[in-house]
N, C-alpha and C. Protein backbone atom coordinates (compact mmCIF):
# COMPACT_ATOMS: atom_id res chain seq x y z
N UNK A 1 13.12 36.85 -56.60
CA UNK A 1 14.26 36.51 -57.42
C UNK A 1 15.40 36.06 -56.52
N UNK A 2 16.30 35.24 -57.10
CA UNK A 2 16.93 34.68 -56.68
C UNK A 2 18.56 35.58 -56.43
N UNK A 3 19.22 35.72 -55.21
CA UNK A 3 20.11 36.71 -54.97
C UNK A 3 21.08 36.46 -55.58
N UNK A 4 21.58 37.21 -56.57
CA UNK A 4 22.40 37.27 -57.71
C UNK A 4 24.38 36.91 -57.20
N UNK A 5 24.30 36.70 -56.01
CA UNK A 5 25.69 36.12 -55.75
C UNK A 5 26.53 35.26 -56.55
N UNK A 6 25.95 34.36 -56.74
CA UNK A 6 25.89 32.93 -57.03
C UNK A 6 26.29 33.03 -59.19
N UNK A 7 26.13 34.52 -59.02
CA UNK A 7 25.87 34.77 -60.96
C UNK A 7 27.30 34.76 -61.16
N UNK A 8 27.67 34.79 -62.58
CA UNK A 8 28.96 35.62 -62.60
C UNK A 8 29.18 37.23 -62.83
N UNK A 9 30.20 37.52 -62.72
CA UNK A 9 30.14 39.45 -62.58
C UNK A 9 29.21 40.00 -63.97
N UNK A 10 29.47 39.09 -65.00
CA UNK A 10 28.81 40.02 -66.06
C UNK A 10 27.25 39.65 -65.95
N UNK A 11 26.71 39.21 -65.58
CA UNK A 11 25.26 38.96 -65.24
C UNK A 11 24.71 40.22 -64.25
N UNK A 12 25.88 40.25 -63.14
CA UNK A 12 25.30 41.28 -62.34
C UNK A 12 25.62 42.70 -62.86
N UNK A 13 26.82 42.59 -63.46
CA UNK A 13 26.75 44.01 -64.18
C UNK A 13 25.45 44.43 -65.29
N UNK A 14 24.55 43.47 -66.09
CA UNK A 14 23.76 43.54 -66.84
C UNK A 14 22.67 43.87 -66.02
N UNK A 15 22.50 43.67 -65.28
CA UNK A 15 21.00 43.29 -64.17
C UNK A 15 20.92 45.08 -63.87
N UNK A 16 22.07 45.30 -63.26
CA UNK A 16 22.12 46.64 -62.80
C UNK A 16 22.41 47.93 -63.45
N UNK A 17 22.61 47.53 -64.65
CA UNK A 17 22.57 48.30 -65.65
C UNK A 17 21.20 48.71 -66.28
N UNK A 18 20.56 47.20 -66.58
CA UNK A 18 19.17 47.79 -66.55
C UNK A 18 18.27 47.92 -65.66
N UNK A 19 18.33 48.05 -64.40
CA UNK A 19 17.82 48.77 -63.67
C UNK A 19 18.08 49.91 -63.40
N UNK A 20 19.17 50.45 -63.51
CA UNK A 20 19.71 51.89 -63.19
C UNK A 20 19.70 52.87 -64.58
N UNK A 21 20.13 52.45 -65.78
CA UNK A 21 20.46 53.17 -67.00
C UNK A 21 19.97 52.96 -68.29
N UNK A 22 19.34 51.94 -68.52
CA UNK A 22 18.96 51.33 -69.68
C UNK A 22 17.54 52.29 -70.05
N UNK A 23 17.61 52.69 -71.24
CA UNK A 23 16.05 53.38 -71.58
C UNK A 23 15.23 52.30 -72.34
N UNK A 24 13.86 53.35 -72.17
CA UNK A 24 12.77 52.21 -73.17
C UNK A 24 13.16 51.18 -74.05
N UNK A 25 13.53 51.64 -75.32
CA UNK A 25 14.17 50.95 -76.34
C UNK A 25 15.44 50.11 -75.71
N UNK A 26 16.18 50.44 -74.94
CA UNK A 26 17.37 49.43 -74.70
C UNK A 26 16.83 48.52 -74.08
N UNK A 27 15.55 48.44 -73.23
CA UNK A 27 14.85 47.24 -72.05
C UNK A 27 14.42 46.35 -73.69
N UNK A 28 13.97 46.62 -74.71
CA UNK A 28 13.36 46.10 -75.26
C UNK A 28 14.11 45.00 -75.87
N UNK A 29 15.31 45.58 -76.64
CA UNK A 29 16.18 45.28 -77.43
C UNK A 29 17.14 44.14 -76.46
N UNK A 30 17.18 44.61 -75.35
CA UNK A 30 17.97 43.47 -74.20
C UNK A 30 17.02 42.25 -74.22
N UNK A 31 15.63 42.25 -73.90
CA UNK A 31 14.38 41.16 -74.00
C UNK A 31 14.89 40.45 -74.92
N UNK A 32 14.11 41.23 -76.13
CA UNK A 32 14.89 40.15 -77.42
C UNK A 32 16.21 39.04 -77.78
N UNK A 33 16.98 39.91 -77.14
CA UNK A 33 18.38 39.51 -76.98
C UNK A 33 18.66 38.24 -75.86
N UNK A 34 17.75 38.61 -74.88
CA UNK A 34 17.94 37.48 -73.82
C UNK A 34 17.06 36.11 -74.38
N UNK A 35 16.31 36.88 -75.14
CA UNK A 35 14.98 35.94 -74.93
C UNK A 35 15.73 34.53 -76.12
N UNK A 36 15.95 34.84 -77.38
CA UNK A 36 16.92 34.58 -78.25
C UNK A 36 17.32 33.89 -77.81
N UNK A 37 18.30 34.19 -76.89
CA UNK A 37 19.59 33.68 -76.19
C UNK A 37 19.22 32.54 -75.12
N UNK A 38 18.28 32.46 -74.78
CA UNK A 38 17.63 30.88 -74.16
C UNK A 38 16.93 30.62 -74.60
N UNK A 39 16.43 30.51 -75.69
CA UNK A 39 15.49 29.51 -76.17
C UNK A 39 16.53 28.91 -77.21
N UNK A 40 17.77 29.50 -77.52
CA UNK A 40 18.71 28.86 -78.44
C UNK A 40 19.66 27.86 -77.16
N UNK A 41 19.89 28.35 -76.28
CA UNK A 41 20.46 27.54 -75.63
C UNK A 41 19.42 26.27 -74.74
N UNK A 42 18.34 26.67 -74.79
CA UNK A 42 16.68 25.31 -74.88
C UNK A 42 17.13 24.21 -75.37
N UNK A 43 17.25 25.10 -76.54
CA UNK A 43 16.84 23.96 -77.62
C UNK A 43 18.56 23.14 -77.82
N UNK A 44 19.75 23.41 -77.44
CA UNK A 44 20.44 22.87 -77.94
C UNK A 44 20.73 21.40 -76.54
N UNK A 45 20.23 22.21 -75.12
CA UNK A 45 19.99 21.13 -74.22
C UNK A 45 19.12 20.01 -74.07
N UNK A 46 18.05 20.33 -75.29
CA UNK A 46 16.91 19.40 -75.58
C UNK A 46 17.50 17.77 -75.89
């Protein structure tokens, strides 16, 4: 993966959040949420 410098702060605050604190259900519910969240922004760059 690519070293998260380059992100803005709230990306890296998310990243490390779910690596450090996030439970089962919250990894899941974040997926969804991300996943959503680029394939809507896909499709509007299409």
């Amino acid at each position: 993966m690519k070293n998260l410098d380059h992100y803005p702060k709230s990306i890296k605050k998310a990243v490390r959040y779910i690596k450090q604190d996030a439970t089962k259900e919250q990894l899941e519910e974040i997926r969804r949420l991300i996943d959503y969240a680029i394939q809507r922004r896909n499709l509007k760059l299409e």
